[in-house]
Protein backbone atom coordinates (compact mmCIF):
# COMPACT_ATOMS: atom_id res chain seq x y z
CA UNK A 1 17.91 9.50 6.94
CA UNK A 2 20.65 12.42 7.94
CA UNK A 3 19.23 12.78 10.98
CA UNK A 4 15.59 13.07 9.92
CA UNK A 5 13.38 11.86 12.29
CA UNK A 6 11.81 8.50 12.06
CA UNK A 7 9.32 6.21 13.63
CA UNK A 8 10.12 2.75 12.32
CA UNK A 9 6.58 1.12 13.28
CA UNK A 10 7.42 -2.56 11.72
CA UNK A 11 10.59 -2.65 13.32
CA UNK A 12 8.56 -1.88 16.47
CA UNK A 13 6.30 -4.35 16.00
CA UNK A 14 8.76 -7.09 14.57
CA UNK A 15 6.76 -7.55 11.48
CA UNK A 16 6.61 -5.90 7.79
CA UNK A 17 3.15 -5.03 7.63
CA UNK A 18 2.26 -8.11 4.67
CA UNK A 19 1.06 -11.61 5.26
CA UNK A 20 4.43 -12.35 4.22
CA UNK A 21 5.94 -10.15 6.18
CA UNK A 22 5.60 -12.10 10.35
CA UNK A 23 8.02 -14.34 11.32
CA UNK A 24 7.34 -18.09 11.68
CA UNK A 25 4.89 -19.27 14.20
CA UNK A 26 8.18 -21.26 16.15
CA UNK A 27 10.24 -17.89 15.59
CA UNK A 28 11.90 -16.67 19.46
CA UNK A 29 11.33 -13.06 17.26
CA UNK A 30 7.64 -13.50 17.11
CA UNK A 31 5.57 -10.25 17.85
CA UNK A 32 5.52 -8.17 21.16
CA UNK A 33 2.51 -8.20 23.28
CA UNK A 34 -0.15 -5.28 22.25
CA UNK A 35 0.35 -2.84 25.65
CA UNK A 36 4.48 -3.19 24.67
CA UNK A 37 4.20 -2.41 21.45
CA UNK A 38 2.26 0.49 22.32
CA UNK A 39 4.55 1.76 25.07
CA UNK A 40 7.28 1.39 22.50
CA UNK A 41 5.23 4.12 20.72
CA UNK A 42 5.18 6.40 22.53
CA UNK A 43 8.60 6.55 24.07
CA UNK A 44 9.91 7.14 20.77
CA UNK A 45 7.46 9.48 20.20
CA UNK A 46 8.56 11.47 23.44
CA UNK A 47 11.99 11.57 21.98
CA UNK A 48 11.08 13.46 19.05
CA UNK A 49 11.48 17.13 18.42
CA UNK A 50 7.68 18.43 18.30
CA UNK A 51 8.61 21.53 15.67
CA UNK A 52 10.49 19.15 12.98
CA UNK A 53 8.66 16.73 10.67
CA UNK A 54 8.50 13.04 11.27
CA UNK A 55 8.91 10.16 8.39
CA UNK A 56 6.56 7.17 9.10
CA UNK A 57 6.11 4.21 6.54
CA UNK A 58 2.45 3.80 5.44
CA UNK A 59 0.78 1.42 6.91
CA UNK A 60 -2.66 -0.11 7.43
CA UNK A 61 -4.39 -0.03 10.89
CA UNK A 62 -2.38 -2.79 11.95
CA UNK A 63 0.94 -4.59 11.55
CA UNK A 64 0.59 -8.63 11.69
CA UNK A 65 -1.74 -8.73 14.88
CA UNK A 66 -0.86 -5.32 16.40
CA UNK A 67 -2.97 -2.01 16.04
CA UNK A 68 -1.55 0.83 15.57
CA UNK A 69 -2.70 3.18 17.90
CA UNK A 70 -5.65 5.26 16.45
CA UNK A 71 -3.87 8.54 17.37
CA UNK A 72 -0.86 7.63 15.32
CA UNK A 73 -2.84 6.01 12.47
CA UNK A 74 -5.16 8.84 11.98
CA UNK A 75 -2.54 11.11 12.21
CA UNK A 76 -0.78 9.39 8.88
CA UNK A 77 -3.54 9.17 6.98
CA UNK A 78 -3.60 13.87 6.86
CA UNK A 79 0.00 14.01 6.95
CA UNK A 80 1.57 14.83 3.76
CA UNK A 81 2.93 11.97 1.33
CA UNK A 82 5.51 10.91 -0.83
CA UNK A 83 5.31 7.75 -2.86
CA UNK A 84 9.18 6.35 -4.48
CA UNK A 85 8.41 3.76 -7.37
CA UNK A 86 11.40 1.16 -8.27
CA UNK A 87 11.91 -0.46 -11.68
CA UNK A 88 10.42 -4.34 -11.40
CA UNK A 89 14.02 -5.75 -11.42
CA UNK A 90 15.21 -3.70 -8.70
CA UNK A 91 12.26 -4.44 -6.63
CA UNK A 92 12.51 -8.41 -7.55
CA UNK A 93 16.23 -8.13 -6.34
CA UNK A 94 15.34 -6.64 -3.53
CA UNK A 95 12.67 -8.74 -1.88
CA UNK A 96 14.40 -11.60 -3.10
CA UNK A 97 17.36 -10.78 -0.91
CA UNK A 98 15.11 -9.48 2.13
CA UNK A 99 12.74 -12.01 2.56
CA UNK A 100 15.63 -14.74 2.35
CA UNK A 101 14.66 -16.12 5.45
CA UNK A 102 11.37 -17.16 4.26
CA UNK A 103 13.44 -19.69 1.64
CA UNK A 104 14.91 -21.19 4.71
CA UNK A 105 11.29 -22.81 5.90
CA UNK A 106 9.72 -23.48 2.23
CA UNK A 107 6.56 -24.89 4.76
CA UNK A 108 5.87 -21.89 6.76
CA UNK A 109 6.45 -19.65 3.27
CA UNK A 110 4.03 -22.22 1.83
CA UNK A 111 1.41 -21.89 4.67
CA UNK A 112 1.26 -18.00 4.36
CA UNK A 113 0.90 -18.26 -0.22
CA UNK A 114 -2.14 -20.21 0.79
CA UNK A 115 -3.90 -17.97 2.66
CA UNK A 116 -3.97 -15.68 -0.66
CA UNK A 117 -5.99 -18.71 -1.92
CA UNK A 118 -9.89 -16.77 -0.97
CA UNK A 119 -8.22 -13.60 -2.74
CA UNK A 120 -6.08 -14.87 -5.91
CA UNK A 121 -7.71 -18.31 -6.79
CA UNK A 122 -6.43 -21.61 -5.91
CA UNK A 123 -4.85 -22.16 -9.51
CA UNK A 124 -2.71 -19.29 -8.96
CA UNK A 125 -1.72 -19.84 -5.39
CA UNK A 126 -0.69 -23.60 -6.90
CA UNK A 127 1.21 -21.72 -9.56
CA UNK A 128 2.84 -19.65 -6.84
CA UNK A 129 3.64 -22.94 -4.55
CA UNK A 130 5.02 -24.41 -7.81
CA UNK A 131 7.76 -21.80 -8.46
CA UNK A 132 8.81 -22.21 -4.83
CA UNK A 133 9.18 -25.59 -4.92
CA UNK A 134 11.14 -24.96 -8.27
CA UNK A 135 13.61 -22.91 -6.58
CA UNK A 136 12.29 -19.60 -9.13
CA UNK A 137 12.44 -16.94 -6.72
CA UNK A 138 12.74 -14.11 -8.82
CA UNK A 139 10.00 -15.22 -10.96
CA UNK A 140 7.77 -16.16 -7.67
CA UNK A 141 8.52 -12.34 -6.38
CA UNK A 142 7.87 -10.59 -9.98
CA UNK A 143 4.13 -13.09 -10.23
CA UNK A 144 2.98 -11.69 -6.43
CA UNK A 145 3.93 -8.50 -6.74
CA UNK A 146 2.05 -7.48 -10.56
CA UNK A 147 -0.95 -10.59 -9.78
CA UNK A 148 -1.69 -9.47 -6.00
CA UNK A 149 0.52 -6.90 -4.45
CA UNK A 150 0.63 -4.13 -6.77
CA UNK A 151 -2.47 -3.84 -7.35
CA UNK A 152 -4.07 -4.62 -4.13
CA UNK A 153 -1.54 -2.05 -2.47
CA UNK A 154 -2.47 0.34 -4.84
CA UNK A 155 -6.31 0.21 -3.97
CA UNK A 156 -6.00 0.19 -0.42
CA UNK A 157 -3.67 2.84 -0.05
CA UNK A 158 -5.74 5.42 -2.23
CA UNK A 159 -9.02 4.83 -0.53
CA UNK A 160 -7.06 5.22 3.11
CA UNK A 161 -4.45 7.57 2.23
CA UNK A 162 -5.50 9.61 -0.84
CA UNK A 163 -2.98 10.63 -3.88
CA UNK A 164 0.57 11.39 -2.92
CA UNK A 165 1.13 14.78 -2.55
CA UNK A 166 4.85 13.66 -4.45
CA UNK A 167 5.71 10.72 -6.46
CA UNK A 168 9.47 10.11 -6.86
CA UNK A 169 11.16 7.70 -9.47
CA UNK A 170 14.66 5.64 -9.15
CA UNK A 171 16.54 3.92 -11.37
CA UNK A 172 17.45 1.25 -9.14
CA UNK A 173 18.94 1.00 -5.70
CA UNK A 174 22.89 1.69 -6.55
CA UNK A 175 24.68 3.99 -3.77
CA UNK A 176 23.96 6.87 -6.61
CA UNK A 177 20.24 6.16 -6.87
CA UNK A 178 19.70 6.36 -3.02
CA UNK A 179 22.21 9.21 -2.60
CA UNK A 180 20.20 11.21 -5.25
CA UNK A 181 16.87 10.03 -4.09
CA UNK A 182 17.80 11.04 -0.75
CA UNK A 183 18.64 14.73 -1.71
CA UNK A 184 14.88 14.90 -3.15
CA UNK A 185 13.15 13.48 0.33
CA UNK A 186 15.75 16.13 2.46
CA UNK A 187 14.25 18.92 -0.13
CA UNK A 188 10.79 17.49 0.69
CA UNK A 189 10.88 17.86 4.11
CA UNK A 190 12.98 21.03 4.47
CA UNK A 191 9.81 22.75 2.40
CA UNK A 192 7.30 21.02 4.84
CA UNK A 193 9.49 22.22 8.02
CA UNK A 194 9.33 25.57 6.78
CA UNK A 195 5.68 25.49 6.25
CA UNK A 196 4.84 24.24 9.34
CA UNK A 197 7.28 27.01 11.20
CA UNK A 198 5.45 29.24 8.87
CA UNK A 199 2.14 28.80 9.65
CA UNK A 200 3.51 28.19 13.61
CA UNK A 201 4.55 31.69 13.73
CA UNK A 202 1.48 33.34 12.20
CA UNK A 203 -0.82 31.60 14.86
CA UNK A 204 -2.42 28.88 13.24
CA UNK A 205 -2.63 26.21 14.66
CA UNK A 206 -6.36 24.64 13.28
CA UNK A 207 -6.37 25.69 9.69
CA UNK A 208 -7.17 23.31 7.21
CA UNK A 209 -4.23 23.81 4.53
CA UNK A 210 -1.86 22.74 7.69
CA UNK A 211 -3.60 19.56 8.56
CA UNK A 212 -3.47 18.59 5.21
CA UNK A 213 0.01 19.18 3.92
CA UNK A 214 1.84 18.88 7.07
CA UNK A 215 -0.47 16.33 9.41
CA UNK A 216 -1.24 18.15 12.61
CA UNK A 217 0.82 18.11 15.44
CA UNK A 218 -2.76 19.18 17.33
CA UNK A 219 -4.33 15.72 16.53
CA UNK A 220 -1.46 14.17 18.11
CA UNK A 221 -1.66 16.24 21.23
CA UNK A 222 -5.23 15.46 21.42
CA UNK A 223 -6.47 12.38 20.63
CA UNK A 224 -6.07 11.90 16.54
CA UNK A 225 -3.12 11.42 15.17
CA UNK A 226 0.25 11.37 12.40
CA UNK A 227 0.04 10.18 8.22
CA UNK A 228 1.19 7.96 5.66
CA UNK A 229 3.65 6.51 4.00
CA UNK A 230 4.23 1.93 3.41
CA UNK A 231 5.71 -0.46 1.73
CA UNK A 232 3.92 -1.69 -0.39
CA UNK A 233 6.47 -4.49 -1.93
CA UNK A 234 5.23 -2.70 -5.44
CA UNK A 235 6.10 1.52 -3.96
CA UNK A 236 7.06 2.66 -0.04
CA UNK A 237 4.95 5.58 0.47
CA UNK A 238 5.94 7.41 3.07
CA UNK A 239 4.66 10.39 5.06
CA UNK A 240 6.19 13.32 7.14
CA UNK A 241 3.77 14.59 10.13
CA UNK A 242 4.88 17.22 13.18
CA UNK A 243 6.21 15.03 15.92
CA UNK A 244 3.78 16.25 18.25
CA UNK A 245 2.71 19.37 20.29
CA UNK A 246 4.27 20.63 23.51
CA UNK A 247 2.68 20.06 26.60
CA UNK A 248 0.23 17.56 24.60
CA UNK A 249 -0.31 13.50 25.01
CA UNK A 250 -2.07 10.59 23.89
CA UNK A 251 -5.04 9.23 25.60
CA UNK A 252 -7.42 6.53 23.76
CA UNK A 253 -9.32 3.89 24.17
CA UNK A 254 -5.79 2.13 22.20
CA UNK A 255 -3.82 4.05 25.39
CA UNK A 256 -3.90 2.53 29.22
CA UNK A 257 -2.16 5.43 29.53
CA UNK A 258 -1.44 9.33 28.80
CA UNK A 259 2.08 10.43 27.55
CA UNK A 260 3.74 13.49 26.37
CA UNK A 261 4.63 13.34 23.27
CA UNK A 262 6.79 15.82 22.91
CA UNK A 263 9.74 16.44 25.07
């Protein structure tokens, strides 16, 4: 994002962070091992500049069958937030598109509907199956997202993550509409950059207000972490924390190891 700095954690762990979102079971781009995943981490993490913000997608504690490392996790759940809603179509269009692959094994796609059976009902997972079979992806992506998605992103990511501290509309996803919603996220985090090289150069370094609008890069030098921000198919919410601390590292119970994670 114009040279913002990002921590892509699904692409990481080769998975989009849904029951939907793994590949198939035969896939050669099934998920890394847990100790690689986490090694991934944190050489990215060492990468980053420590004094600029860092966008991560909201996520819950793990991503298919990896954990995030509690560090990082409880470091996005202070950092500030910004959630981007979509009209339905535009969302609909999207997934459709993105999750073609998942048309390409109907059995696999099948498999993964019915393990929504002990949360949705087995009459509406049958619906679901039905629409596949039918070939209606559109209305199969519209049905999960208001019946199960929406609202069960919605929950969960309150109760871990809290309100956003910025909700931002689109139209759609036209070169405009991402050009313009673009501009709002670079004003976003320019405000929390200046904040955090604010409250850097009057000393502190533990106050409250900081590790709740701008995440702490403390807790990531010690041993909690970086917030917010995923995608939940219904709104991504994402969150910009401080890269990390100089001379800091992570070293968990999650960690077989310490790193710097900053450079």
């Amino acid at each position: 994002m114009r040279g913002s700095q990002v921590l892509d954690i699904e692409e990481l762990g080769r998975h989009r962070g849904s029951l939907l979102g793994g590949a198939a079971d035969d896939s050669p781009d099934r998920q890394p091992m847990q100790k690689m995943f986490e090694s991934e981490i944190a050489r990215r993490l060492r990468s980053f500049d420590a004094a600029r913000p860092l966008w991560v997608e909201s996520e819950s504690s793990k991503i298919g069958a990896l954990h995030i490392p509690r560090p990082l996790w409880d470091a996005m759940r202070i950092g500030a937030s910004v959630e981007i809603t979509l009209p339905m179509e535009s969302r609909v269009e999207y997934l459709v598109a993105e999750y073609a692959h998942l048309l390409e094994n109907r059995q696999d796609f099948t498999d993964k509907l019915t393990r929504l059976t002990p949360h949705c009902g087995a009459k509406t997972v049958a619906a679901w199956c039905g629409m596949l079979e039918r070939g209606e992806y559109r209305v199969l992506a519209a049905d999960l997202l208001a019946r199960h998605y929406d609202p069960a992103y919605k929950k969960s990511t309150v109760k871990i993550f809290g309100e956003p501290d910025l909700v931002l509309e689109s139209s759609g996803m036209s070169d405009t509409d991402k050009k313009s919603l673009l501009d709002r996220l670079v004003r976003f985090e320019d405000s929390i950059a200046k904040t955090i090289s604010h409250e850097t150069s009057d000393g502190d370094h533990d106050g409250s207000d900081r590790i709740r609008h701008c995440g702490t890069a403390e807790a990531l030098g010690r041993h909690d972490g970086t917030r917010i921000g995923s995608a939940a198919p219904e709104v991504r919410r994402r969150a910009l924390v401080p890269a990390g601390k100089a001379g800091g590292s992570i070293h968990t119970s999650f960690f077989s190891f310490s790193c710097p994670v900053s450079r």
